[in-house]
N, C-alpha and C. Protein backbone atom coordinates (compact mmCIF):
# COMPACT_ATOMS: atom_id res chain seq x y z
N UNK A 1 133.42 -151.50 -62.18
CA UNK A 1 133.88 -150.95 -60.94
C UNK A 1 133.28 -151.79 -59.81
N UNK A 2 133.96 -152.00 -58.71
CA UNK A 2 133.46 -152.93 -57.93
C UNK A 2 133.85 -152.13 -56.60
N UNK A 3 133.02 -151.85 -55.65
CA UNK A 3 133.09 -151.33 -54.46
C UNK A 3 132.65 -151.99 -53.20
N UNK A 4 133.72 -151.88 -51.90
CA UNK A 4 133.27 -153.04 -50.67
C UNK A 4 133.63 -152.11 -50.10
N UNK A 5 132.41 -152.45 -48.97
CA UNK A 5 132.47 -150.97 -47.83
C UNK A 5 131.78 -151.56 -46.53
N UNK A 6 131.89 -151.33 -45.25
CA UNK A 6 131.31 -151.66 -44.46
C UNK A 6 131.65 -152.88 -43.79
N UNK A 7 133.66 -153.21 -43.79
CA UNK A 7 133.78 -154.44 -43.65
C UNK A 7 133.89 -154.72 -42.00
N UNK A 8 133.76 -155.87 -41.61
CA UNK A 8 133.25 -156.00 -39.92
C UNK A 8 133.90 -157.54 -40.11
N UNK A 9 135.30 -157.54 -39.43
CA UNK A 9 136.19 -158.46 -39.51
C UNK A 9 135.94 -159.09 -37.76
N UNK A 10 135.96 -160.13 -37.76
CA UNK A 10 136.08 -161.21 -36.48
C UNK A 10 137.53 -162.13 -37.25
N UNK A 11 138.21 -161.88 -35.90
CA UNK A 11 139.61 -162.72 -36.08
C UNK A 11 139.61 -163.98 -34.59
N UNK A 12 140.13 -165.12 -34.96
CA UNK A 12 139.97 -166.21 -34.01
C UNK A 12 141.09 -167.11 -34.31
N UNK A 13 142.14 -166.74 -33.64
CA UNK A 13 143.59 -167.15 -33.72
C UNK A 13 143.66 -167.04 -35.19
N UNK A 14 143.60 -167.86 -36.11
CA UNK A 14 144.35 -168.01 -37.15
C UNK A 14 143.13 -167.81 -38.49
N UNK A 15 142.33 -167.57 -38.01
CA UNK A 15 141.04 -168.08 -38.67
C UNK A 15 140.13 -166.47 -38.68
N UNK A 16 139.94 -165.82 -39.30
CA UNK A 16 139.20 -164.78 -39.77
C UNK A 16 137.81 -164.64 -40.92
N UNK A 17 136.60 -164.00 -40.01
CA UNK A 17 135.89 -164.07 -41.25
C UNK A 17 135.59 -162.41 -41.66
N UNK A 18 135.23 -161.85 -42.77
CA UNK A 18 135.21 -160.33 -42.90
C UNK A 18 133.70 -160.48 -43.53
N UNK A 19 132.59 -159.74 -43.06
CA UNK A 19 131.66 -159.51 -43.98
C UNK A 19 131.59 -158.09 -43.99
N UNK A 20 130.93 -157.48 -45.55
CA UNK A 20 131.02 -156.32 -46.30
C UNK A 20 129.93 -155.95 -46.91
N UNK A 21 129.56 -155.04 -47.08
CA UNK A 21 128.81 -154.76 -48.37
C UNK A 21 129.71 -154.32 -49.84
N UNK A 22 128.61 -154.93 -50.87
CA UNK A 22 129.29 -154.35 -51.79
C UNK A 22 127.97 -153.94 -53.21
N UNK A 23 129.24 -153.32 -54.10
CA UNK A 23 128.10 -152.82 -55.28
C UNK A 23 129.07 -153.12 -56.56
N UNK A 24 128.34 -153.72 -58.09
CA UNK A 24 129.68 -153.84 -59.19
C UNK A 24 128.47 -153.24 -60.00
N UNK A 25 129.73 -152.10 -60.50
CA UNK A 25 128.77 -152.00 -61.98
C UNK A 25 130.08 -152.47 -63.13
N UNK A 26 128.93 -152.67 -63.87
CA UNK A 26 129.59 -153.63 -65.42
C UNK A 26 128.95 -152.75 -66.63
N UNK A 27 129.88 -152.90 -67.34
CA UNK A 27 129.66 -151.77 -68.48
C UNK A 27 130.42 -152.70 -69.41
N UNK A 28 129.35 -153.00 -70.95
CA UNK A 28 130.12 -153.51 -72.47
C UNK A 28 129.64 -152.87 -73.01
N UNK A 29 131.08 -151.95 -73.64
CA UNK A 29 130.88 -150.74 -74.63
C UNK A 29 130.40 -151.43 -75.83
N UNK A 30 130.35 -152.96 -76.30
CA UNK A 30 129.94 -153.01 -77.38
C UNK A 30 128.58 -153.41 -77.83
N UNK A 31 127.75 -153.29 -76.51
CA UNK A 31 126.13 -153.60 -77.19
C UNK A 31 125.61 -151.50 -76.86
N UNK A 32 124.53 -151.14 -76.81
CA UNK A 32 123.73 -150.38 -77.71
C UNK A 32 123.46 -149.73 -75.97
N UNK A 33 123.10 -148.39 -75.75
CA UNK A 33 123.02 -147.69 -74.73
C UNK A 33 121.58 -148.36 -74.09
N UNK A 34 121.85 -148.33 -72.78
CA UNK A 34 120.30 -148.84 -72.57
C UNK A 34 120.14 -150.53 -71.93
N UNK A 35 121.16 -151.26 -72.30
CA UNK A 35 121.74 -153.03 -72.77
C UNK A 35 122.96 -152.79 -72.63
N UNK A 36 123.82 -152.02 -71.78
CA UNK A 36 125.01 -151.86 -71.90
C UNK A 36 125.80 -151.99 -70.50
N UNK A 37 124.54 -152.61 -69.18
CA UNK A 37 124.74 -151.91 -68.10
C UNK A 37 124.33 -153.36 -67.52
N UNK A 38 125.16 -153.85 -65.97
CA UNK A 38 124.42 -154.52 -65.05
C UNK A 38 125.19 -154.30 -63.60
N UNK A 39 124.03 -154.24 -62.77
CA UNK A 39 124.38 -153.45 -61.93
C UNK A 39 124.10 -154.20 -60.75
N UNK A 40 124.93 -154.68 -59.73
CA UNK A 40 124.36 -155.84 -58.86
C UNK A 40 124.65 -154.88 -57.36
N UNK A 41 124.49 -155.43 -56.07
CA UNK A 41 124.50 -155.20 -54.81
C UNK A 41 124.49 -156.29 -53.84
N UNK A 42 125.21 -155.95 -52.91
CA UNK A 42 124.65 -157.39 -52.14
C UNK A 42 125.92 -157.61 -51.06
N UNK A 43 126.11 -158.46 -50.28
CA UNK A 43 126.80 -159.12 -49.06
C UNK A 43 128.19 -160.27 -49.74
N UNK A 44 128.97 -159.56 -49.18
CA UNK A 44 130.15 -160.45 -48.88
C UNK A 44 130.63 -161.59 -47.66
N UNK A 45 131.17 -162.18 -47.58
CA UNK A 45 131.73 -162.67 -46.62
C UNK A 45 132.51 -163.64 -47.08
N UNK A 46 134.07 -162.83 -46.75
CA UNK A 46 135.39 -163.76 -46.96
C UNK A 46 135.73 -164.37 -45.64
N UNK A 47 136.19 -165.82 -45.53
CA UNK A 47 136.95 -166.58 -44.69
C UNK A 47 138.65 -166.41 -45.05
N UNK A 48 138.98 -166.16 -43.98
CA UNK A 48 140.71 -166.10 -44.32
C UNK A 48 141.47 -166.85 -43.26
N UNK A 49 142.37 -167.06 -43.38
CA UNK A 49 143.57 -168.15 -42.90
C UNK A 49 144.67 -167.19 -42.91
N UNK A 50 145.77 -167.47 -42.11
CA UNK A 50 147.21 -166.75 -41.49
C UNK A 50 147.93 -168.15 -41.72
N UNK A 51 148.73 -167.77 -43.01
CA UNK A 51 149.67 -168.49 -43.49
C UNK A 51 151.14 -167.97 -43.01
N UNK A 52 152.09 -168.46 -42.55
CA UNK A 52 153.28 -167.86 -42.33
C UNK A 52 153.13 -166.08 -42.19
N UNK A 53 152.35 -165.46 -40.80
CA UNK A 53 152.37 -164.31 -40.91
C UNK A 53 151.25 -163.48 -41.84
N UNK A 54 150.99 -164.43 -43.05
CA UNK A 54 149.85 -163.68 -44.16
C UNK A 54 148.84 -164.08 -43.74
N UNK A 55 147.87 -163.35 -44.23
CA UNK A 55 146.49 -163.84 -44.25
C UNK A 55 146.27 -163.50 -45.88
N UNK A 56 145.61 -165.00 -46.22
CA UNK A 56 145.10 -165.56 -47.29
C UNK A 56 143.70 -165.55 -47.70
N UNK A 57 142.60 -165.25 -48.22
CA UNK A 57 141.56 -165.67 -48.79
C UNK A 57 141.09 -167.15 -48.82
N UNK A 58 140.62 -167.92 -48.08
CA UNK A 58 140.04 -169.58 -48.14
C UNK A 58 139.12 -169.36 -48.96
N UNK A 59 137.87 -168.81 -48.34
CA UNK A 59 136.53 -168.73 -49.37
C UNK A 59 136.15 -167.68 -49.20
N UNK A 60 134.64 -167.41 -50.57
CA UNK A 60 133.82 -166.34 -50.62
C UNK A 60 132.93 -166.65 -50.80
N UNK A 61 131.68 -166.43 -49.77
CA UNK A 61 130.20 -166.54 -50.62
C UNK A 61 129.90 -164.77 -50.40
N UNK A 62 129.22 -165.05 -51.92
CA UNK A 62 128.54 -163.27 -52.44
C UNK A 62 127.19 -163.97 -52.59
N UNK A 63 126.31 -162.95 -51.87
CA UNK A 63 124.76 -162.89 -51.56
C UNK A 63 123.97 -161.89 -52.35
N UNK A 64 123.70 -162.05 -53.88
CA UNK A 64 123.01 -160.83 -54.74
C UNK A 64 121.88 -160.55 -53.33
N UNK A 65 121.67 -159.65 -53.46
CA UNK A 65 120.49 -158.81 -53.12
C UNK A 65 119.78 -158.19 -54.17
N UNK A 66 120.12 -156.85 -54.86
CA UNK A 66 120.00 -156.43 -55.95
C UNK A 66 120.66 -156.30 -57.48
N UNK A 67 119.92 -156.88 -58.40
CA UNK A 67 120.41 -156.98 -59.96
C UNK A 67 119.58 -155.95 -60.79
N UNK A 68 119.89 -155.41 -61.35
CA UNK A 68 119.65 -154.11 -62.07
C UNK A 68 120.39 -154.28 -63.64
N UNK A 69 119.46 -154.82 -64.97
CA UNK A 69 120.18 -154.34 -65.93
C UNK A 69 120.29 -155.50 -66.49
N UNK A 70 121.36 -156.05 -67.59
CA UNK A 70 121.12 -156.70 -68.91
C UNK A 70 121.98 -157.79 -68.06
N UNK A 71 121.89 -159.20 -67.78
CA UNK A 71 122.76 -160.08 -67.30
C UNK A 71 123.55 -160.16 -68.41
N UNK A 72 122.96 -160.37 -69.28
CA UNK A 72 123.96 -160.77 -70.40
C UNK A 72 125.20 -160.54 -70.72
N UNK A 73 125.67 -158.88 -69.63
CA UNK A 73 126.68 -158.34 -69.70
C UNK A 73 127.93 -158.77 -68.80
N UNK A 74 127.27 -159.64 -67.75
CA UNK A 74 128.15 -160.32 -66.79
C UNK A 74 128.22 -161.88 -67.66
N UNK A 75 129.74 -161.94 -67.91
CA UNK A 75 130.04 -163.10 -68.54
C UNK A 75 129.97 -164.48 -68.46
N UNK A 76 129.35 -164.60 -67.34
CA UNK A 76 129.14 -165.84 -66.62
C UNK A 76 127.77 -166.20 -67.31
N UNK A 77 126.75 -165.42 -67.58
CA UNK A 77 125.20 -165.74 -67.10
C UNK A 77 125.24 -166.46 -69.02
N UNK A 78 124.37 -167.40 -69.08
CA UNK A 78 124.22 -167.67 -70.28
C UNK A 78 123.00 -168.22 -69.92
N UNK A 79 121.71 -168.14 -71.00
CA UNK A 79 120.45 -168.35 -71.00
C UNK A 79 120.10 -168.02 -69.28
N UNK A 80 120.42 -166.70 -68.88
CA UNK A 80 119.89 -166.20 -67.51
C UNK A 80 120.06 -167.08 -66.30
N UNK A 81 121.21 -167.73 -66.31
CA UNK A 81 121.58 -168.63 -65.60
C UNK A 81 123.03 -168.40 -65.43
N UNK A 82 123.77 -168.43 -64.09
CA UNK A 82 124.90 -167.84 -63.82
C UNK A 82 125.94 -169.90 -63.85
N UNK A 83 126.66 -169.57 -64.33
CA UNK A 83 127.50 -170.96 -64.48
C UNK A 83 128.77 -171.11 -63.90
């Protein structure tokens, strides 16, 4: 589950940045209760662009603050290192 709250958008003609808070919890039903959980927190901030009328996503940097729980469960991290 992934939750963003608190977003505080600046728009500049065509060019928008949004920062947020947010929280993900991650759950793999297939390791053992306890090791089953990782739980992060932390700062958003998307850059967006106005494409023909849309606004698009350019970039994202996400700012952990808080990690809580087994990395292992976020698929990225291998030997506790995010790749």
């Amino acid at each position: 589950m992934h939750i963003s709250t608190n977003h505080e958008v600046t728009i500049k003609e065509n060019v928008a940045d949004c920062k947020s808070a947010y929280c993900i919890y991650r759950v793999d039903p297939t390791l053992e209760a306890g090791q089953d959980r990782l739980d992060t927190a932390g700062n958003y901030l998307h850059r967006l662009i106005r494409v023909d009328q849309e606004w698009r996503v350019n970039a994202i940097k996400q700012t952990v603050v808080v990690m809580s729980g087994n990395r292992q469960v976020h698929g990225a991290f291998h030997n506790g290192q995010i790749e």
